[in-house]
Protein backbone atom coordinates (compact mmCIF):
# COMPACT_ATOMS: atom_id res chain seq x y z
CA UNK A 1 23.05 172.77 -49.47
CA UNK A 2 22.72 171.22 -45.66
CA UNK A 3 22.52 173.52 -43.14
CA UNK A 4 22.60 172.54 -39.28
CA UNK A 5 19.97 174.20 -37.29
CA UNK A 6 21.90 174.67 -33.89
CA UNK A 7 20.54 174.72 -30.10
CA UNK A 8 21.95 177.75 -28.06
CA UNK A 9 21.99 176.17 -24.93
CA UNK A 10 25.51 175.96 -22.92
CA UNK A 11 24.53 172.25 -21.48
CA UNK A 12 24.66 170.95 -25.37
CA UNK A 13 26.82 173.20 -26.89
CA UNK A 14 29.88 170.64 -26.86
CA UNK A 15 27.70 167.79 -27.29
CA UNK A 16 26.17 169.53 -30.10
CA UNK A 17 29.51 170.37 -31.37
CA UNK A 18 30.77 166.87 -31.32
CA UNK A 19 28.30 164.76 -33.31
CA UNK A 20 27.96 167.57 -35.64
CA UNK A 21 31.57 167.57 -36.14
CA UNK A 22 31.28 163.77 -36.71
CA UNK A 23 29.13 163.77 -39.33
CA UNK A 24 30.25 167.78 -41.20
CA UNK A 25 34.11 166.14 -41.55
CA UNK A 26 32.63 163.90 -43.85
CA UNK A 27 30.83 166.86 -46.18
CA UNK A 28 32.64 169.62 -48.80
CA UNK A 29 33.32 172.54 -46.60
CA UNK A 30 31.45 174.44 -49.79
CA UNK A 31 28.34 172.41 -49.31
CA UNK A 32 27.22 172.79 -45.82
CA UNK A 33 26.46 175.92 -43.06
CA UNK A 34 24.90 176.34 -39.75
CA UNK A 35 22.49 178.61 -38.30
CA UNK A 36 21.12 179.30 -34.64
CA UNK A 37 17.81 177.93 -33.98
CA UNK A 38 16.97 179.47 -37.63
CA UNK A 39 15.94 177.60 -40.52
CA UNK A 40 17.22 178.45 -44.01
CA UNK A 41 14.85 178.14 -46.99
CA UNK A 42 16.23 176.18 -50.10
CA UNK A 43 18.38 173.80 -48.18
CA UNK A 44 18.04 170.46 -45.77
CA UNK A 45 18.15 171.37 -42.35
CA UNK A 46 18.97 169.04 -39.88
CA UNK A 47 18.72 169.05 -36.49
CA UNK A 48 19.50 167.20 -32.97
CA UNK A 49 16.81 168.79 -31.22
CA UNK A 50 13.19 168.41 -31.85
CA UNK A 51 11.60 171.81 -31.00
CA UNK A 52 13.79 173.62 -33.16
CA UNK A 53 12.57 174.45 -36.92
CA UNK A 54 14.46 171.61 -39.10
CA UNK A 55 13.33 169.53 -42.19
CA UNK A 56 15.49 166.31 -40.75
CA UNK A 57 15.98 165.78 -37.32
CA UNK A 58 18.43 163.22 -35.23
CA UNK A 59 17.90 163.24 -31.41
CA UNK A 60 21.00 164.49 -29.22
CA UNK A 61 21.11 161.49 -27.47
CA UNK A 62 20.74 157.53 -28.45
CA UNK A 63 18.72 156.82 -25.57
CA UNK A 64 15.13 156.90 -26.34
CA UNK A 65 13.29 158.65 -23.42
CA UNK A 66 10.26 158.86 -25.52
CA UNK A 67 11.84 162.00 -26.32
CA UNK A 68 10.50 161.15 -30.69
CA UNK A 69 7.09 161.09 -29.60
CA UNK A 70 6.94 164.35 -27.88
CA UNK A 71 3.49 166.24 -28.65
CA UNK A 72 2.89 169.48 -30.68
CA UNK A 73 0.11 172.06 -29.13
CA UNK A 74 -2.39 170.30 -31.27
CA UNK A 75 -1.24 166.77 -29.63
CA UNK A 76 -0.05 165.78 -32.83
CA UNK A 77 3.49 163.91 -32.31
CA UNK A 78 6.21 166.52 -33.68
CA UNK A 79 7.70 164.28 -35.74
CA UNK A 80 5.39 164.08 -38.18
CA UNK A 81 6.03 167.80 -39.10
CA UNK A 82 9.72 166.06 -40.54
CA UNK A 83 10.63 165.54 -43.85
CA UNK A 84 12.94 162.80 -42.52
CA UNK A 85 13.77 160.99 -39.21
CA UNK A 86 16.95 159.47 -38.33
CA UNK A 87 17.38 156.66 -35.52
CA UNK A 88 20.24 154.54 -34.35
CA UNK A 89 18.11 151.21 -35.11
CA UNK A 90 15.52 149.09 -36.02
CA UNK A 91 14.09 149.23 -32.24
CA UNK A 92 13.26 152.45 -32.24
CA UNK A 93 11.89 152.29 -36.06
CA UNK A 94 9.60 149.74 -35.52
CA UNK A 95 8.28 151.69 -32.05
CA UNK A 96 7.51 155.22 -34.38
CA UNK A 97 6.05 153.33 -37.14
CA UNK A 98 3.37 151.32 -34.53
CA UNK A 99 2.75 154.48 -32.09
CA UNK A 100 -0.55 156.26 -33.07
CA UNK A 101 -0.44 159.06 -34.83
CA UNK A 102 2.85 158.96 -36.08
CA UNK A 103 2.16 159.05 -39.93
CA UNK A 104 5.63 158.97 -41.28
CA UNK A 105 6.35 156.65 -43.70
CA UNK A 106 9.11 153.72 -43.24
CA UNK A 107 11.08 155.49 -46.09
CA UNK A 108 10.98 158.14 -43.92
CA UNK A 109 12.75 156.88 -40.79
CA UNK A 110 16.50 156.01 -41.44
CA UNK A 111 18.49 153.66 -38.96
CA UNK A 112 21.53 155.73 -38.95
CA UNK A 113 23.62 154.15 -35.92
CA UNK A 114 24.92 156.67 -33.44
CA UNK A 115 28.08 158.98 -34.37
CA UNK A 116 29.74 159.58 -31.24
CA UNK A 117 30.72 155.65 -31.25
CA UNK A 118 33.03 157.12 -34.03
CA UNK A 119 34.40 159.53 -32.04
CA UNK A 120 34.73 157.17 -28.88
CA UNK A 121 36.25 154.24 -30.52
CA UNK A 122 39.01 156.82 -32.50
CA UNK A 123 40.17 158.34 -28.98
CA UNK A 124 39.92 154.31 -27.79
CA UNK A 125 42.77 153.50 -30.08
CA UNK A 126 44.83 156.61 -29.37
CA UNK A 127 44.42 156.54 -26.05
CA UNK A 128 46.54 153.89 -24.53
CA UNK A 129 44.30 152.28 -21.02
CA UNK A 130 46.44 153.12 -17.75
CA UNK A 131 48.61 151.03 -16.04
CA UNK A 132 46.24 148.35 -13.89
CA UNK A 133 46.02 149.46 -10.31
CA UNK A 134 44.77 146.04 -9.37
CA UNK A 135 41.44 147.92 -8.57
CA UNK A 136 38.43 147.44 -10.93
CA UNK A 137 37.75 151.06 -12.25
CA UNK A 138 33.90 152.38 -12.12
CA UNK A 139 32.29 155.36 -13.87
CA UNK A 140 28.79 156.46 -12.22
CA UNK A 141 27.77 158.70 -14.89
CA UNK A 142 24.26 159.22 -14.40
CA UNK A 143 21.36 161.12 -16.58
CA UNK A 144 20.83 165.12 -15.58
CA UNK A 145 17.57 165.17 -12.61
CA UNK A 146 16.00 168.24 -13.89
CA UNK A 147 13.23 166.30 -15.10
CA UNK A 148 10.50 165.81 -12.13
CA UNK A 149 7.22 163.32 -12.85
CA UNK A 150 4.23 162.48 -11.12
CA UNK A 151 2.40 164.06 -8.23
CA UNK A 152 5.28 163.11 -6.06
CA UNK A 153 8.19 164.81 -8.78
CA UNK A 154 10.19 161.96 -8.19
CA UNK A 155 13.34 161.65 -10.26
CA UNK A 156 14.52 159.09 -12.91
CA UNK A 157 18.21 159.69 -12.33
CA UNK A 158 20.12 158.07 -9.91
CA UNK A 159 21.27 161.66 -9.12
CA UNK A 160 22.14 162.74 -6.77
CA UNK A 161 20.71 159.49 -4.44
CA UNK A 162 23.94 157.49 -5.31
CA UNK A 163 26.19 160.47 -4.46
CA UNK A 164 25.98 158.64 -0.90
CA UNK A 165 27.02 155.19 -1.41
CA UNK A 166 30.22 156.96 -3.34
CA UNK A 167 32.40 156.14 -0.27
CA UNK A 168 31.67 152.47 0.37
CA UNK A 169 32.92 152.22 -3.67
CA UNK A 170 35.95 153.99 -2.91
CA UNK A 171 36.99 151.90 -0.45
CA UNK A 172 37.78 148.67 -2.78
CA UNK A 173 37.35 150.31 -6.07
CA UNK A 174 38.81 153.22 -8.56
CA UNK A 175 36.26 155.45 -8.83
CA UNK A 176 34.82 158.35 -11.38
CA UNK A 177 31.99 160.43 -11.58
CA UNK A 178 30.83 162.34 -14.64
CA UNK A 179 27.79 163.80 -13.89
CA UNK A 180 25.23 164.98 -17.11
CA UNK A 181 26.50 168.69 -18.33
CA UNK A 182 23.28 170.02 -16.77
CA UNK A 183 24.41 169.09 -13.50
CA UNK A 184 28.13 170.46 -13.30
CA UNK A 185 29.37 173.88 -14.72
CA UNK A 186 32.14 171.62 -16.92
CA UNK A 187 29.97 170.80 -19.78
CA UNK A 188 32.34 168.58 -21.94
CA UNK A 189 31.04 165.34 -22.85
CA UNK A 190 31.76 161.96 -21.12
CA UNK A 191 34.59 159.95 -23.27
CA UNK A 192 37.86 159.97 -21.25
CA UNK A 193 36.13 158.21 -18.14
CA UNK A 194 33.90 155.74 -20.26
CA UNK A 195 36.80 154.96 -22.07
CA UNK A 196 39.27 154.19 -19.20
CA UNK A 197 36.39 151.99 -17.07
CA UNK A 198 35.82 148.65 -16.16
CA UNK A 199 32.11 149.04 -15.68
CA UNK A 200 29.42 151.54 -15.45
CA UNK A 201 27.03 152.57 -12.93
CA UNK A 202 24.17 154.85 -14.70
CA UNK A 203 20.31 154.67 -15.14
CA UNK A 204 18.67 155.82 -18.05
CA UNK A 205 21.02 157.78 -20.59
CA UNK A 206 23.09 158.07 -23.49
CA UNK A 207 25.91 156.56 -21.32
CA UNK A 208 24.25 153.00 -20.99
CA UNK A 209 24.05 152.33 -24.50
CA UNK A 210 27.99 153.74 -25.24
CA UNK A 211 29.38 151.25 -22.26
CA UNK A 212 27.36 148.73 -23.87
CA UNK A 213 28.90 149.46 -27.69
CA UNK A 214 32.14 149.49 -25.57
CA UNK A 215 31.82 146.47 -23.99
CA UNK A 216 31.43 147.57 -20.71
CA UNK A 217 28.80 146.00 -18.35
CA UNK A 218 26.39 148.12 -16.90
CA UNK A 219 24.75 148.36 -13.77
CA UNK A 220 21.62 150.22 -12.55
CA UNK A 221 21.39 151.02 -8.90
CA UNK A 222 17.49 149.42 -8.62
CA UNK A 223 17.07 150.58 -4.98
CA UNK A 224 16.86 153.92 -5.83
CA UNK A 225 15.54 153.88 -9.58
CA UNK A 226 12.53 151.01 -8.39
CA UNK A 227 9.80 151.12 -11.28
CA UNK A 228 9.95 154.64 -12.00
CA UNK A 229 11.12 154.61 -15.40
CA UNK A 230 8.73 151.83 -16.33
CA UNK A 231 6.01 153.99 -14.75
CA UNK A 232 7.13 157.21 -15.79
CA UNK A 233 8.54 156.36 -19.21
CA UNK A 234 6.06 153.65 -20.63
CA UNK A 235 6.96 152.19 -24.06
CA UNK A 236 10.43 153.48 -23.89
CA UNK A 237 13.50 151.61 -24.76
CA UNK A 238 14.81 152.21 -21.52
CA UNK A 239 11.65 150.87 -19.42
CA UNK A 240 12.49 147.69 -21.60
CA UNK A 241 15.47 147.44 -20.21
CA UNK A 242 13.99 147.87 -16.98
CA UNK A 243 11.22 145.43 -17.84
CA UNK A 244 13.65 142.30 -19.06
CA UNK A 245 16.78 143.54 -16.53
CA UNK A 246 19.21 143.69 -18.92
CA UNK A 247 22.25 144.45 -17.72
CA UNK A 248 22.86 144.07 -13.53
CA UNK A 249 20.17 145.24 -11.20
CA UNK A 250 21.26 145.08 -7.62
CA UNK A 251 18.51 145.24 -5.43
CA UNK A 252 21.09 146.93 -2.91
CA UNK A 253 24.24 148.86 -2.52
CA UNK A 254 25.84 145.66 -0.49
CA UNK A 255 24.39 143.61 -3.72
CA UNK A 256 26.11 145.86 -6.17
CA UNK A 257 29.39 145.69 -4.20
CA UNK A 258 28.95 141.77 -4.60
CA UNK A 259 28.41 141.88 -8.33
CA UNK A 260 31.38 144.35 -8.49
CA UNK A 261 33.62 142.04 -6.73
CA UNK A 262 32.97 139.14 -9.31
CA UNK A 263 32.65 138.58 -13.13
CA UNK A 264 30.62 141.33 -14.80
CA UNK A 265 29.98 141.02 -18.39
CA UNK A 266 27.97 142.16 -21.36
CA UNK A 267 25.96 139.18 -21.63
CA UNK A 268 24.09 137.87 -25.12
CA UNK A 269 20.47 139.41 -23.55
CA UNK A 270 22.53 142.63 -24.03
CA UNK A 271 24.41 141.76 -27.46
CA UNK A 272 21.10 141.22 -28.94
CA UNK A 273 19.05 144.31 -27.80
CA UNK A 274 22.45 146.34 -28.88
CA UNK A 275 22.12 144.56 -32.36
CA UNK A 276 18.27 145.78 -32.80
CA UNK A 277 18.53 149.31 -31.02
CA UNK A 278 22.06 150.60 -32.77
CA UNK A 279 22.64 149.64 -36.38
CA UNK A 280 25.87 148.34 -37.01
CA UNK A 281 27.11 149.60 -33.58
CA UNK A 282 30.02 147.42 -33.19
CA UNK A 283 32.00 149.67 -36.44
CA UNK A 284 29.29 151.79 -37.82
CA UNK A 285 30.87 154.79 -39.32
CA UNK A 286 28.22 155.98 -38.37
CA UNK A 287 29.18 159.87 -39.05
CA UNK A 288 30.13 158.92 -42.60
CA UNK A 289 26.82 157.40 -43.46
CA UNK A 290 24.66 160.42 -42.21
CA UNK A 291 26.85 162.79 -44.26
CA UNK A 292 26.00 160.46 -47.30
CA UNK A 293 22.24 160.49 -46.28
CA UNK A 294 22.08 164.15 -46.42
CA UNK A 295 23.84 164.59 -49.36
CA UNK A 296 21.35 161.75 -50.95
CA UNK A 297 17.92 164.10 -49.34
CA UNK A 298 19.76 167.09 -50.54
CA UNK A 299 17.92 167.66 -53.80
CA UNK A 300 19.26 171.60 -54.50
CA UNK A 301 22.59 170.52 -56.24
C-alpha cells in the first residue's frame, strides 16, 4: 500500500492536491490512502514536503532552492533519513550525490520529471489561446517573499519591487499577475495565465522552469534581484541560472521594455539546461511514471 503523507497548510493545499492527483489517477483506488502529516507503518509513504515523516519524498516545487539539502538538528542533510528521493533530472542528481554528507545512494535518487507539466500541457490542448489582441501578453508571476536572508533580510523575490514598474507594462502590453499562494488569499495554482502568455517575468520559482517546458521565454528583472540569489542561494540551480544568464536579464525596466518589444525566445543555452534539470520534460508523463515507481518500491503486495 502507498499512502500520501499530506501538509495541512492552506498556501499548498491545492498545489498539494494537484500533483498528487497527477500521479494517484494513475494507481488502483484499492491500493493507495492519505494521511495528515502522519505516517502509516507497513506502507510507502510519500511525500512533497521534507519535514514531514515520509519514507519517499518529492519536493512541492521543481525549482531547486536548495530546499533537498535542508539540515536536520544534528546538521545532518534530511534527506538522508529517505528511503528514496525523487527529482525532476539529472541536474539536481548529480548536485545530491556530490554535496557532503548526503549518503544516499544513486539507486536511491530517481529522475522522475515534474507532474504538473502533465496537467499544464492537458488544459494546453483543451484550452483554445484567445483571440490575438495585437499586444504581446506577459505573466509576472513571481516566488512568495516570506523568506528574508542576511543581516540586511533582503528578499529573493521580485515581490513586491516590480509591483511598481506594473504600469509602464500596461501601457504597450497585456498584462497578468499571479502572485505565489502565500502572497494572495486565492491560493489556486498558476496554469490559466502561464498558459495564455507570451512571456514571463519571474525570479526564482517553480514558474521559470514551467514557461521554459512551455516554451515561453523568461525574463528576470536583474535590477532588483542583483546577486542575491547567487549570494543567498549558493550551489542552487537557480544561482546557475543567475551565474550563466540564461534566459533575459535586463539590467533595467527601460531594458526589459526593449527586449519585450523585440524577438524573445527560448534559446538552445535554455533547451539544454531544460534537457539536464527535467527528464523528459518536453512529454514526460511524468505522473504516470511516479505511480509506476511507487508501485515498483511498494514491497507489501
Amino acid at each position: 500500500m502507498i499512502n500520501f503523507v499530506l501538509h495541512k497548510s492552506q498556501n499548498y493545499r491545492l498545489v498539494q492536491e494537484t500533483l498528487i492527483k497527477s500521479i494517484a489517477k494513475h494507481l488502483d483506488r484499492q491500493r493507495w490512502t492519505a494521511t495528515l502529516e502522519q505516517r502509516q507503518e507497513g506502507r510507502v509513504n510519500f511525500s512533497l514536503f521534507i519535514r514531514l515523516p515520509t519514507d519517499i519524498l518529492m519536493s512541492h516545487g521543481v525549482a531547486d532552492k536548495n530546499y533537498l539539502t535542508i539540515m536536520n538538528a544534528e546538521g545532518e542533510p534530511m534527506v538522508n533519513e529517505l528511503r528514496a528521493l525523487f527529482v525532476p533530472g539529472e541536474w539536481l542528481k548529480r548536485k545530491l550525490l556530490a554535496y557532503p554528507g548526503v549518503r544516499l545512494a544513486e539507486e536511491q535518487i530517481h529522475c522522475v520529471g515534474w507532474p504538473r507539466l502533465d496537467l499544464l500541457r492537458e488544459l494546453a490542448k483543451a484550452r483554445p489561446r484567445p483571440a490575438s489582441t495585437g499586444r504581446r501578453r506577459v505573466l509576472w508571476a513571481p516566488t512568495h517573499d516570506f523568506r528574508k536572508r542576511g543581516d540586511e533580510q533582503l528578499s529573493t523575490s521580485s515581490y513586491p519591487a516590480f509591483e511598481q514598474h506594473l504600469p509602464a507594462l500596461e501601457q504597450e502590453f497585456d498584462v497578468s499577475v499571479s502572485l505565489h499562494p502565500r502572497n494572495r488569499p486565492n491560493k489556486m495554482p498558476t496554469d490559466v495565465a502561464l498558459i495564455e502568455a507570451d512571456a514571463v517575468i519571474s525570479d526564482f520559482g517553480t514558474l521559470v522552469y514551467e514557461a521554459w517546458a512551455l516554451g515561453k521565454p523568461v525574463l528576470f528583472p536583474r535590477w532588483i534581484l542583483g546577486d542575491r540569489i547567487q549570494q543567498y542561494l549558493p550551489g542552487s540551480a537557480e544561482a546557475h541560472i543567475f551565474e550563466r544568464r540564461l534566459g533575459y536579464h535586463p539590467a533595467s525596466i527601460e531594458e526589459m521594455l526593449d527586449m519585450l518589444r523585440g524577438p524573445l525566445v527560448v534559446g538552445p543555452d535554455v533547451e539544454e539546461f531544460m534537457s539536464d534539470y527535467v527528464d523528459q520534460y518536453r512529454a514526460g508523463l511524468s505522473g504516470l511514471r511516479i505511480a509506476h515507481l511507487l508501485e515498483t518500491l511498494d514491497t507489501s503486495s
